[in-house]
C-alpha atoms as a PDB file:
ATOM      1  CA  UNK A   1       6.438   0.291 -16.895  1.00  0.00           C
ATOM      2  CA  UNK A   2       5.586  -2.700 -14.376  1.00  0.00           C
ATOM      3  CA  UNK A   3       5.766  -2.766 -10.876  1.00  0.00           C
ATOM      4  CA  UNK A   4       8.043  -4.232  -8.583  1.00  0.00           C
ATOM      5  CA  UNK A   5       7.464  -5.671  -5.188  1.00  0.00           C
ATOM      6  CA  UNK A   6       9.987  -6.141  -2.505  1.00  0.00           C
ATOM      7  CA  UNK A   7       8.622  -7.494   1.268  1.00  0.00           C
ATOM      8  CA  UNK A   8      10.677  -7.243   4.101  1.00  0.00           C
ATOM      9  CA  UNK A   9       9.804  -8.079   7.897  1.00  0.00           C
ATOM     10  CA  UNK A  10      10.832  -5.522  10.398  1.00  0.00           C
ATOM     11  CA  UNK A  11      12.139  -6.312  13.782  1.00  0.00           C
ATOM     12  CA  UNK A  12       9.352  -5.201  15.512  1.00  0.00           C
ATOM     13  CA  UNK A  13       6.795  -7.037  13.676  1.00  0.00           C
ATOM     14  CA  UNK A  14       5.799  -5.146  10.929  1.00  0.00           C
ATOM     15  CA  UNK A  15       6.079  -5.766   7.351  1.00  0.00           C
ATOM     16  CA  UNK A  16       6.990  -3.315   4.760  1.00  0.00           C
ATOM     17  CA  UNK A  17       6.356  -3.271   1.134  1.00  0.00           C
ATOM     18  CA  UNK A  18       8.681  -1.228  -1.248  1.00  0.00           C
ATOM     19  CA  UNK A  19       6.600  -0.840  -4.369  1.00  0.00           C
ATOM     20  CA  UNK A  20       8.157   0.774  -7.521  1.00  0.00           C
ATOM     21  CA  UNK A  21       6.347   1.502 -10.940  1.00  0.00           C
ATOM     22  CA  UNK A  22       3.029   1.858 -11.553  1.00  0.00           C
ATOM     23  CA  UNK A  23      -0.411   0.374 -10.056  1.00  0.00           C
ATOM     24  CA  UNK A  24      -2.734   0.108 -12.592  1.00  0.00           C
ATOM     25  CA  UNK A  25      -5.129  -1.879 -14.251  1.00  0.00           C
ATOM     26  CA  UNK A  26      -2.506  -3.526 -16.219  1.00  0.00           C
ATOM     27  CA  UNK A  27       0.424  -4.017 -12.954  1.00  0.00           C
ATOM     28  CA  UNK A  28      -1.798  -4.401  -9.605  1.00  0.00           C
ATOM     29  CA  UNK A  29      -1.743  -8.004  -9.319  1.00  0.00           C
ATOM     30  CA  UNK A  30       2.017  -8.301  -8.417  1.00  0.00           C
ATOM     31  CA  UNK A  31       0.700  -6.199  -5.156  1.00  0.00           C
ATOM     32  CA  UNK A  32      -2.419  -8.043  -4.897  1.00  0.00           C
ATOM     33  CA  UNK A  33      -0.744 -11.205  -4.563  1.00  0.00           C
ATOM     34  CA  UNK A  34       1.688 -10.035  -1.957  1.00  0.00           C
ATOM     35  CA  UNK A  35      -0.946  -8.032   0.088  1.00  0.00           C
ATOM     36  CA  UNK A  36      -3.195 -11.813  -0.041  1.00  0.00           C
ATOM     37  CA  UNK A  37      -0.289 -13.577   0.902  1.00  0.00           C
ATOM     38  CA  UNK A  38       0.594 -11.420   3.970  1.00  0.00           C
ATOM     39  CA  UNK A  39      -3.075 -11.045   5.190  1.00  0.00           C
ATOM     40  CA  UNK A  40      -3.966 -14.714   4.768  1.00  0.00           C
ATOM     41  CA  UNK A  41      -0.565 -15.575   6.732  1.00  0.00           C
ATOM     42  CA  UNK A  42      -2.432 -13.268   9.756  1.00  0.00           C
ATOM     43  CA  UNK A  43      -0.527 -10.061   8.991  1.00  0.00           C
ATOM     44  CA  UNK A  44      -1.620  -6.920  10.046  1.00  0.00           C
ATOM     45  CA  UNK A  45       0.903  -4.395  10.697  1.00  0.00           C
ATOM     46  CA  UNK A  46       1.734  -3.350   7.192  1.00  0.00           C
ATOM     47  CA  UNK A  47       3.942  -0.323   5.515  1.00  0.00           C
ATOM     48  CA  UNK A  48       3.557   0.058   2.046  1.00  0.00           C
ATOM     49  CA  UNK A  49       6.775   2.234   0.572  1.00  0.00           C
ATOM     50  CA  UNK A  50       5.007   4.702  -1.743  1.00  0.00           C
ATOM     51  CA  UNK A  51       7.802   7.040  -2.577  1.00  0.00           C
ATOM     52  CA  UNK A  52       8.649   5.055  -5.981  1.00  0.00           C
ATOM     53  CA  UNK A  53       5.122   5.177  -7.484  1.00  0.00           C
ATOM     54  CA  UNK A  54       4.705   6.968 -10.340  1.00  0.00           C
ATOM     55  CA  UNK A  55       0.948   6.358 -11.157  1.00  0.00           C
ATOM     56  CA  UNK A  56      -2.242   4.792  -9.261  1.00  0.00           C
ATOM     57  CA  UNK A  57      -5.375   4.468 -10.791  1.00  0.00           C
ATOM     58  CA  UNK A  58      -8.774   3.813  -9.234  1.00  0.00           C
ATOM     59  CA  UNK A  59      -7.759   0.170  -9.403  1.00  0.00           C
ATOM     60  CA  UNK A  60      -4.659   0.749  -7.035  1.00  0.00           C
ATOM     61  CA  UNK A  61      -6.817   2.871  -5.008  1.00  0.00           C
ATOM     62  CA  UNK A  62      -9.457   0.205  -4.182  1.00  0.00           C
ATOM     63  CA  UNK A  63      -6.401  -2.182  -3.444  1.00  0.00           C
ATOM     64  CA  UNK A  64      -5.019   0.195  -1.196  1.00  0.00           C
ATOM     65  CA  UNK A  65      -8.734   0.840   0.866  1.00  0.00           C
ATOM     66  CA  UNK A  66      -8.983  -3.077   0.515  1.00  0.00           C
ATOM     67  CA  UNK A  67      -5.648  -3.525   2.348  1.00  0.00           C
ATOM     68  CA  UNK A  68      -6.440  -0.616   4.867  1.00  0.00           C
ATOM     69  CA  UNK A  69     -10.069  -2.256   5.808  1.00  0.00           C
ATOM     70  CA  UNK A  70      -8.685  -5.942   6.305  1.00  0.00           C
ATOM     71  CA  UNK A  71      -5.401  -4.362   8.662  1.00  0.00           C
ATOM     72  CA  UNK A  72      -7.838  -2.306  10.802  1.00  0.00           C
ATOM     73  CA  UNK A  73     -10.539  -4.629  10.988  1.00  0.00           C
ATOM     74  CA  UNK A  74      -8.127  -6.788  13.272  1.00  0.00           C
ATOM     75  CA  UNK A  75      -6.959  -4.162  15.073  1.00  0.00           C
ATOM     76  CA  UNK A  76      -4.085  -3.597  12.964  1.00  0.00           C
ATOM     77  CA  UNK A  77      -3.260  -0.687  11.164  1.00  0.00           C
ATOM     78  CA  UNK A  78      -1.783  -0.450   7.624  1.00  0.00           C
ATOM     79  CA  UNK A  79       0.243   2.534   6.940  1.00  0.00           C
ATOM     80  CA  UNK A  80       1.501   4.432   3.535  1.00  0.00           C
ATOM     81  CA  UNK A  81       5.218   5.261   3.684  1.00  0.00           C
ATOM     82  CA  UNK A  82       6.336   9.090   1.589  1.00  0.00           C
ATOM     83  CA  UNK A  83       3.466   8.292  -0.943  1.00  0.00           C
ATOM     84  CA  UNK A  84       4.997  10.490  -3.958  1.00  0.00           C
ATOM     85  CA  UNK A  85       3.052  13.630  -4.705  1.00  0.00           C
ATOM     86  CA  UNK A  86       0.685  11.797  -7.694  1.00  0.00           C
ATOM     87  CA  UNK A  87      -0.260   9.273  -5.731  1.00  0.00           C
ATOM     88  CA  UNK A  88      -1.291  11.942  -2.999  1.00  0.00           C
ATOM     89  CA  UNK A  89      -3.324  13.819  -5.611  1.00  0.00           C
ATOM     90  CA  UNK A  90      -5.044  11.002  -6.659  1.00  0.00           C
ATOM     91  CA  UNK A  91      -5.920   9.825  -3.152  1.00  0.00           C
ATOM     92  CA  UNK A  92      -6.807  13.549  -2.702  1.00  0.00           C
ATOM     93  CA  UNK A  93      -9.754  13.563  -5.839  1.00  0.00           C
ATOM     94  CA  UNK A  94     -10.920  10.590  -4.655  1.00  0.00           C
ATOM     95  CA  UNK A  95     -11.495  12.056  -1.107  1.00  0.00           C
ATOM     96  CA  UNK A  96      -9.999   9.356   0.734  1.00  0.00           C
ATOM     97  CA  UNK A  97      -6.844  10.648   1.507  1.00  0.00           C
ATOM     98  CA  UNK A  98      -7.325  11.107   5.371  1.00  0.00           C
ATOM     99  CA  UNK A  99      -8.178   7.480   5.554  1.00  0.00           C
ATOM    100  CA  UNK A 100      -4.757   6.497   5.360  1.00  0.00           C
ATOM    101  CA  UNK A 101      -2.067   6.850   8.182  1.00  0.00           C
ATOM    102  CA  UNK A 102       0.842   8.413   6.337  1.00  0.00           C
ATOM    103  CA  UNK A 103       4.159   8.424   7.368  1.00  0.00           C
ATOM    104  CA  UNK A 104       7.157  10.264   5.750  1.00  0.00           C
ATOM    105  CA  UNK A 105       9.423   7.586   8.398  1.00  0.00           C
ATOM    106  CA  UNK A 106       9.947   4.271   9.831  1.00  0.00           C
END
């Protein structure tokens, strides 16, 4: 399984990522390039759609606390949308869960 990206700017400024698949090793450079792209182009109110992830591996998870550093560094904020119940437990064993805003809504 890959993963598929989908951006989509919300009418109050934010931008929202619907992810689907798997980010791994082998599928986290799809994200990667869209997370660059947004955050070089002065982005920082981001929501990434986590509800259609099956798997994340360390390597998603360092994307994800990548992402999250650059958004609130600016004063921004960069927010995980229903993140499905594996990605929570993996966030969870790597004890950085409560780093993330989480939101189960727009």
């Amino acid at each position: 399984m890959g993963l598929d990206i989908k951006v989509q700017r919300l009418p109050d400024g934010r931008v929202r990522l619907d992810a689907k698949g798997e980010i791994t090793s082998y599928t986290f450079q799809g994200l990667q390039e869209a997370m660059d792209e947004l955050l070089s182009g002065g982005e920082r109110r981001i929501i990434l759609d986590m509800s259609k992830i099956d798997r994340l591996t360390s390597v998603g998870a360092g994307l994800l606390i990548n992402a999250h550093g650059m958004c609130s560094s600016d004063g921004g904020q960069f927010v995980l949308l229903s993140p499905s119940g594996s990605v929570r437990r993996v966030l969870e064993a790597l004890g950085i869960l409560d780093m993330f805003a989480i939101s189960d809504s727009l």
